[in-house]
C-alpha atoms as a PDB file:
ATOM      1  CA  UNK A   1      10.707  -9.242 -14.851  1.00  0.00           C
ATOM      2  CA  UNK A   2      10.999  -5.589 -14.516  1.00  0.00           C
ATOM      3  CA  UNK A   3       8.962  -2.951 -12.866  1.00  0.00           C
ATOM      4  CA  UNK A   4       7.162  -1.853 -15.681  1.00  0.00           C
ATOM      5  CA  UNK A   5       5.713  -5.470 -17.093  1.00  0.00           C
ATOM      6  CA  UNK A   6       5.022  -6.303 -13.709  1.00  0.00           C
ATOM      7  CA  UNK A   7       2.688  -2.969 -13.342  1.00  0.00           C
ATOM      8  CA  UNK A   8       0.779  -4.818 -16.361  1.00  0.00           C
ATOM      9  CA  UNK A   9       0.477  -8.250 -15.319  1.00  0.00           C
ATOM     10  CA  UNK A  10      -2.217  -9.701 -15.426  1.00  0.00           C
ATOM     11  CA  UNK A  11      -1.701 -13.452 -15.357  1.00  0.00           C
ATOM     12  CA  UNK A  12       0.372 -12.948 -12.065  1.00  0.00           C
ATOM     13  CA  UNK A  13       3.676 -14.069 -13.852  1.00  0.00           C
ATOM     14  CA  UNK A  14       5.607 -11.964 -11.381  1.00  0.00           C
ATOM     15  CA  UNK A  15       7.247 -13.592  -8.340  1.00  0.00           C
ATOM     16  CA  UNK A  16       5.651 -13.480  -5.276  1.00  0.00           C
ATOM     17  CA  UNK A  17       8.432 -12.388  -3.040  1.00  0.00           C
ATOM     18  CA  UNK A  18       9.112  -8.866  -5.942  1.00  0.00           C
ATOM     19  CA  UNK A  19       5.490  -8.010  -5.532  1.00  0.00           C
ATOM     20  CA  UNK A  20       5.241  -8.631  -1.609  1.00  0.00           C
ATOM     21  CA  UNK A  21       8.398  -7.256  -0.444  1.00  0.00           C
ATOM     22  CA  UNK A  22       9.680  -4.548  -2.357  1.00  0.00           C
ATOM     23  CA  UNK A  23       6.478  -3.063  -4.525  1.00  0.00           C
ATOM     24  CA  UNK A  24       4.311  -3.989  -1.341  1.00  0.00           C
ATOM     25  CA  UNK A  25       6.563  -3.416   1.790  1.00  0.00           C
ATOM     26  CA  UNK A  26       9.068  -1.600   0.813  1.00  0.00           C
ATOM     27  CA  UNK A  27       7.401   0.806  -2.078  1.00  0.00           C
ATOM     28  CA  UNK A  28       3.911   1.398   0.664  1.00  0.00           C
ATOM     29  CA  UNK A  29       6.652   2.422   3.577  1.00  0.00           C
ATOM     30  CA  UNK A  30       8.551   4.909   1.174  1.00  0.00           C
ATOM     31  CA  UNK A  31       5.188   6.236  -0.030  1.00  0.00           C
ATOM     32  CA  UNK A  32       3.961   6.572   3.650  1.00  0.00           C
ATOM     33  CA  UNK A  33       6.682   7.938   5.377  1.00  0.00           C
ATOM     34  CA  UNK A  34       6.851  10.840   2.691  1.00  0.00           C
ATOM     35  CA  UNK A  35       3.266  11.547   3.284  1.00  0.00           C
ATOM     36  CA  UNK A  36       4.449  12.315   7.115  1.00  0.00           C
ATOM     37  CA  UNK A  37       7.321  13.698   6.621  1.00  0.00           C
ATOM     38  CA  UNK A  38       5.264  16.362   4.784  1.00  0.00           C
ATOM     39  CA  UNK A  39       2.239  15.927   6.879  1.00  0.00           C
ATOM     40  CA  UNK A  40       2.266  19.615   8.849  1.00  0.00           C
ATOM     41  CA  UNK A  41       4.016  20.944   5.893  1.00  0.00           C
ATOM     42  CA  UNK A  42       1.446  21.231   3.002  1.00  0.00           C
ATOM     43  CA  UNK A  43      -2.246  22.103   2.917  1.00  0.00           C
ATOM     44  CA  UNK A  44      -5.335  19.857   3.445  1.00  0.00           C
ATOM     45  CA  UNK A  45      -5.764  19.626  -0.087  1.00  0.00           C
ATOM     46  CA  UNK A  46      -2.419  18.481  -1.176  1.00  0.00           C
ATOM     47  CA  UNK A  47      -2.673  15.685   1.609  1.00  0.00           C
ATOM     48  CA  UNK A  48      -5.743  14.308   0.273  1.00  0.00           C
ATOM     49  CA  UNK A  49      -4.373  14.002  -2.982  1.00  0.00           C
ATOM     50  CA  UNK A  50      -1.057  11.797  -1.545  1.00  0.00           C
ATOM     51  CA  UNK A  51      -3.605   9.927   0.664  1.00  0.00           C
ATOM     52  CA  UNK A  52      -5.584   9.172  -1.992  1.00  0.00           C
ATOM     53  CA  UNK A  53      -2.357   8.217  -4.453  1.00  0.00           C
ATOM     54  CA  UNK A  54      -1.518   6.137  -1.506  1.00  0.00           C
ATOM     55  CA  UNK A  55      -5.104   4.397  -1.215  1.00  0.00           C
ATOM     56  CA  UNK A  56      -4.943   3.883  -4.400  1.00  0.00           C
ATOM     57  CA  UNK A  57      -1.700   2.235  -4.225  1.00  0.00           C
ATOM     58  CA  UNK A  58      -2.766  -0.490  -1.635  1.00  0.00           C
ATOM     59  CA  UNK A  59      -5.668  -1.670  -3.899  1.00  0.00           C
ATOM     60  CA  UNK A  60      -3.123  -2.130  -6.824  1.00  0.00           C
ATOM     61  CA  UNK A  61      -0.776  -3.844  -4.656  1.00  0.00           C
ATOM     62  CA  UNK A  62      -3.646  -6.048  -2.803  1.00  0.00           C
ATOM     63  CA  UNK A  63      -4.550  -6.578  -6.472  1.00  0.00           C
ATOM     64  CA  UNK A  64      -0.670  -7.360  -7.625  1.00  0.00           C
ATOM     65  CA  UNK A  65      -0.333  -9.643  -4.613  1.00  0.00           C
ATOM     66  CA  UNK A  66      -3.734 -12.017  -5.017  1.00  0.00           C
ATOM     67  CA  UNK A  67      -2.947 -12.735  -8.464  1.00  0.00           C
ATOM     68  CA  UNK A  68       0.279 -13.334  -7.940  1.00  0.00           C
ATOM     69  CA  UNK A  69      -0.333 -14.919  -4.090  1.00  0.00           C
ATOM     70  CA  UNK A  70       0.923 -18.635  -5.643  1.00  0.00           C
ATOM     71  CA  UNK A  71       3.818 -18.174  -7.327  1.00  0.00           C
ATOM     72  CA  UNK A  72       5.964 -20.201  -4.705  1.00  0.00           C
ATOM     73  CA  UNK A  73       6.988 -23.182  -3.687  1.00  0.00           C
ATOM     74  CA  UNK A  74       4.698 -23.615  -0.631  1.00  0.00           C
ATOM     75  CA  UNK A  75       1.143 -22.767  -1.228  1.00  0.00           C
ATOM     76  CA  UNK A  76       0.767 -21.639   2.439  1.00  0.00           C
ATOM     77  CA  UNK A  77       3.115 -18.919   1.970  1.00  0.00           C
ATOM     78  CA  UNK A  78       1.023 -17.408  -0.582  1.00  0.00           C
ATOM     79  CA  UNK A  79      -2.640 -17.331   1.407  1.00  0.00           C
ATOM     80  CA  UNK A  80      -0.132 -15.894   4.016  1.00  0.00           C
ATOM     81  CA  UNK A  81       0.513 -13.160   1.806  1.00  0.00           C
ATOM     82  CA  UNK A  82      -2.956 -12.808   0.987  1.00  0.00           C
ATOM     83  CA  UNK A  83      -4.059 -12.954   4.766  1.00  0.00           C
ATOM     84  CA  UNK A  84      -1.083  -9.750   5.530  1.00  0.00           C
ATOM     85  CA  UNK A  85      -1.948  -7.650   2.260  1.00  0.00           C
ATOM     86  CA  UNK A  86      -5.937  -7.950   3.128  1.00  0.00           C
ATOM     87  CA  UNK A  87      -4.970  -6.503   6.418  1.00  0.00           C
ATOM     88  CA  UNK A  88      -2.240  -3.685   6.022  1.00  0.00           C
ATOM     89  CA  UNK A  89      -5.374  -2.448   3.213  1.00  0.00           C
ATOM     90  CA  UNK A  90      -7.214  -2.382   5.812  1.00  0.00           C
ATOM     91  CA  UNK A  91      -4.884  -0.377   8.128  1.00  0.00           C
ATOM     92  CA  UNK A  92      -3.720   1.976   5.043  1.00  0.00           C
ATOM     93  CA  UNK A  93      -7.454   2.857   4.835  1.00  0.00           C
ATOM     94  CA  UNK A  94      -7.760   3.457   8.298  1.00  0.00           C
ATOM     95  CA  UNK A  95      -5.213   5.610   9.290  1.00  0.00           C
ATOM     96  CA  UNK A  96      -5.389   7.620   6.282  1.00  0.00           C
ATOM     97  CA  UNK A  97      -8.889   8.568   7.491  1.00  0.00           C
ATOM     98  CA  UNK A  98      -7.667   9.680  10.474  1.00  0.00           C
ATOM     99  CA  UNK A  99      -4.441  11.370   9.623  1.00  0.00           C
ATOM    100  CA  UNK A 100      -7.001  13.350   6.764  1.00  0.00           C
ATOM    101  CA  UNK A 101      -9.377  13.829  10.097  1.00  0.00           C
ATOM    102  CA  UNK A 102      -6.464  14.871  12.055  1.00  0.00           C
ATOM    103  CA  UNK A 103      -5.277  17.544   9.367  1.00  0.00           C
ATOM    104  CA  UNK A 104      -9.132  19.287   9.282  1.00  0.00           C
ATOM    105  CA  UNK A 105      -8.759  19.341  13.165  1.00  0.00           C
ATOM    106  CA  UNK A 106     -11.393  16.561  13.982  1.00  0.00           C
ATOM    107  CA  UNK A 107      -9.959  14.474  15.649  1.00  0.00           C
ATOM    108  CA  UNK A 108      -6.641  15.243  17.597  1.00  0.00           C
ATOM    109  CA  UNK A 109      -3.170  13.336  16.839  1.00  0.00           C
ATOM    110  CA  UNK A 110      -0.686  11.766  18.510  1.00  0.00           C
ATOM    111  CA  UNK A 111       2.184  13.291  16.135  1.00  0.00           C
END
């Protein structure tokens, strides 16, 4: 299945391992490590709009993963997928509130 019918599925059709590791892991690193490699580079509103992309991004991939949590062979690997995507939404939320906080001067940064 490629990229583009997997954006659209709805059924969850799409293996779990393609929506996990490479749109999930793989795609959400990419995205993130762009955001701060231009962190101290571009202004506060410009870094609320790739935060934001990137929020946005997490929910569709939390999204992509629970419908597609069961396409496997062993159903615990699936609610383990679940269990890891609820949580690194969780994080993504988190730490882009803070790296946005850190940017208006808030609160101060380790990087």
């Amino acid at each position: 299945m490629n990229m583009e019918s997997a954006a659209w599925d709805r059924r969850g059709n799409t293996r779990l391992w393609l929506v996990f590791w490479i749109y999930g892991v793989l795609v959400s690193h990419l995205l993130f490590g762009t955001i701060l490699y231009f962190y101290h580079q571009i202004g506060t509103p410009a870094l609320a709009a790739l935060l934001a992309i990137f929020v946005a991004y997490t929910a569709w991939i939390m999204h992509a993963v629970w419908i597609n949590a069961f396409n496997v062979e062993k159903v615990v690997y699936g609610q383990i997928a679940r269990a890891l995507t609820v949580a690194w939404a969780i994080n993504s939320v988190m730490v882009s509130g803070f790296l946005f906080l850190g940017h208006l001067g808030t609160v101060a940064l380790p990087i």
